[in-house]
Protein backbone atom coordinates (compact mmCIF):
# COMPACT_ATOMS: atom_id res chain seq x y z
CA UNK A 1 0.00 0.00 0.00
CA UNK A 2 0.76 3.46 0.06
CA UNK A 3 2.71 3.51 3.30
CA UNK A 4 5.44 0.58 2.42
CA UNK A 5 5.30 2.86 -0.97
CA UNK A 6 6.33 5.70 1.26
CA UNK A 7 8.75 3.59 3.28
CA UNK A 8 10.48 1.88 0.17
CA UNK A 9 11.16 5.51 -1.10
CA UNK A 10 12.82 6.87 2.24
CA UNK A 11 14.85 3.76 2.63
CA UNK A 12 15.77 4.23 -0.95
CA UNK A 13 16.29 8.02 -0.39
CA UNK A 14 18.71 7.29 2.65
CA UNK A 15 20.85 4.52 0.81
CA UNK A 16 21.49 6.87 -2.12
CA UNK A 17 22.65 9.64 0.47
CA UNK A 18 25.37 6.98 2.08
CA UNK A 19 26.32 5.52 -1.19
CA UNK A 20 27.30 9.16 -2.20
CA UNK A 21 28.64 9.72 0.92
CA UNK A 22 31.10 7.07 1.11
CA UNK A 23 32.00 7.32 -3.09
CA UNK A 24 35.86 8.82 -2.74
CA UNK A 25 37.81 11.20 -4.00
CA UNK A 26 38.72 9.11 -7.14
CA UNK A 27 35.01 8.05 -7.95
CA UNK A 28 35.90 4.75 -6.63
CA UNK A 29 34.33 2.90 -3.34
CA UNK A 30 37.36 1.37 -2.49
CA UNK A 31 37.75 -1.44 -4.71
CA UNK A 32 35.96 -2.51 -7.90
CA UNK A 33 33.81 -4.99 -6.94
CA UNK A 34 32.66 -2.02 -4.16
CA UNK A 35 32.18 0.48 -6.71
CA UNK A 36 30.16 -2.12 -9.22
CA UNK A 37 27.99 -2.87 -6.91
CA UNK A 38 27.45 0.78 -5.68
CA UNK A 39 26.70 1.85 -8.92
CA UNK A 40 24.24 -0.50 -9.75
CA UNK A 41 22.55 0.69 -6.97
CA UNK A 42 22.58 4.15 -7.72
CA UNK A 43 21.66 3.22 -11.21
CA UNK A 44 18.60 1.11 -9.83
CA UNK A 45 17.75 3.84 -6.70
CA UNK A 46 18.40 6.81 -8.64
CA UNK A 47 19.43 6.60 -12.06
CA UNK A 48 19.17 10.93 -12.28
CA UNK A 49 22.80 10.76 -9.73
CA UNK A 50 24.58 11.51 -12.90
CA UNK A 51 27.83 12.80 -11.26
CA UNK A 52 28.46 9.80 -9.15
CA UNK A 53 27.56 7.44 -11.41
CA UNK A 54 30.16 9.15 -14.36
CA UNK A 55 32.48 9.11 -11.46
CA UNK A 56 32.24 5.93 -10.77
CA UNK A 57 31.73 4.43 -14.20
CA UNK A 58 35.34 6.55 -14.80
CA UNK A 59 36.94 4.74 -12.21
CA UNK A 60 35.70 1.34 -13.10
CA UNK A 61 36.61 1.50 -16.80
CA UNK A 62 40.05 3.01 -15.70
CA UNK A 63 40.88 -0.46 -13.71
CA UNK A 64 39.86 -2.42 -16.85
CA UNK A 65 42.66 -4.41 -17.77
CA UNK A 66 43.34 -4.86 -21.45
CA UNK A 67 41.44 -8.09 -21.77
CA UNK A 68 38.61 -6.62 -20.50
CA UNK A 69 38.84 -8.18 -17.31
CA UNK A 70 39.56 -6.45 -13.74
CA UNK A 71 41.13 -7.74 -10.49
CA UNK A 72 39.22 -10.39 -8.51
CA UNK A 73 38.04 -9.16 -5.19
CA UNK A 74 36.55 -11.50 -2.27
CA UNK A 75 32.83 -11.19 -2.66
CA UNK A 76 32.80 -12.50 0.75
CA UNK A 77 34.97 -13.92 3.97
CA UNK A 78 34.62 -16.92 5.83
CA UNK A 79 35.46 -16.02 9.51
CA UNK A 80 38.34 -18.76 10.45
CA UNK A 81 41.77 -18.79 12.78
CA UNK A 82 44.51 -17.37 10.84
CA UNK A 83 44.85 -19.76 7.50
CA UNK A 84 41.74 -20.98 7.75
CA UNK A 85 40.03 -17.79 6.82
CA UNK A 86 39.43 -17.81 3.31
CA UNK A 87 37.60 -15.13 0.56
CA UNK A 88 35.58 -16.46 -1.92
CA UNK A 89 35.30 -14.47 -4.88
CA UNK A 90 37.21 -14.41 -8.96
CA UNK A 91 38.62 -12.54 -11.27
CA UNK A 92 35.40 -13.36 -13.75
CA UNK A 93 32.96 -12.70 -10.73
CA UNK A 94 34.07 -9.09 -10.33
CA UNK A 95 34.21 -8.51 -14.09
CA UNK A 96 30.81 -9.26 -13.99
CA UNK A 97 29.46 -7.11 -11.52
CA UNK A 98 31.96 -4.44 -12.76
CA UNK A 99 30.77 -4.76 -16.80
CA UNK A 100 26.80 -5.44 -15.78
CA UNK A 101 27.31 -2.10 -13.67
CA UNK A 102 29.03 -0.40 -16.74
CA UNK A 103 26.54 -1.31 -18.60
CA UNK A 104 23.67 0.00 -16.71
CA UNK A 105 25.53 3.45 -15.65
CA UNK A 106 25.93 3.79 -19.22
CA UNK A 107 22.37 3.53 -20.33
CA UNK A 108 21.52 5.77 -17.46
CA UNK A 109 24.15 7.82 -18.37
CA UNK A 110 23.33 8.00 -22.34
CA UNK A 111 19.13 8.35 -21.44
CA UNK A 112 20.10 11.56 -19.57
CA UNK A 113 21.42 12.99 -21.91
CA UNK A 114 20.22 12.13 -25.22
């Protein structure tokens, strides 16, 4: 109804305001898989935050390597005593995330201003 409408929209509304909060100085938030994901949210939250999102979409397609890959970051930690902690995450899992979010900040990007 109306109401989780309402609520939806302020969550939304607050998110946005961290995620541009926390972008840095470079466009980046700290890592590419970070800054994928962050702007595919901004794209789906709030496609019109065009600075951040060129920002961002900068930074991403400057850590590109030439294959078209970027670096693997853990997409997540599993707690353990020193070597038996391990990350879970690849090189083709972050160039996903990073090229899907590329892809969407670009048609956001684009629709804004053509």
């Amino acid at each position: 109804g109306p109401s989780a409408d309402a609520a939806v929209r302020r969550t939304a509304e607050a998110v946005v305001d961290r995620l541009r909060a926390a972008q840095l100085a470079d466009g980046s938030w700290g890592d590419p898989l970070s800054t994928a994901v962050s702007v595919s949210a901004l794209t789906r939250l709030d496609p019109g935050q065009l600075a951040a999102l060129e920002r961002g979409l900068r930074w991403l397609l400057d850590e590109q390597h030439p294959d078209g890959g970027f670096d693997a970051v853990p997409l997540y930690v599993v707690p353990g005593m020193g070597r038996r902690q391990r990350a879970h995450g690849s090189r083709e899992l972050t160039t996903a995330f990073a090229l899907a979010a590329a892809r969407g900040a670009l048609h956001a990007l684009g629709g804004a201003r053509g």
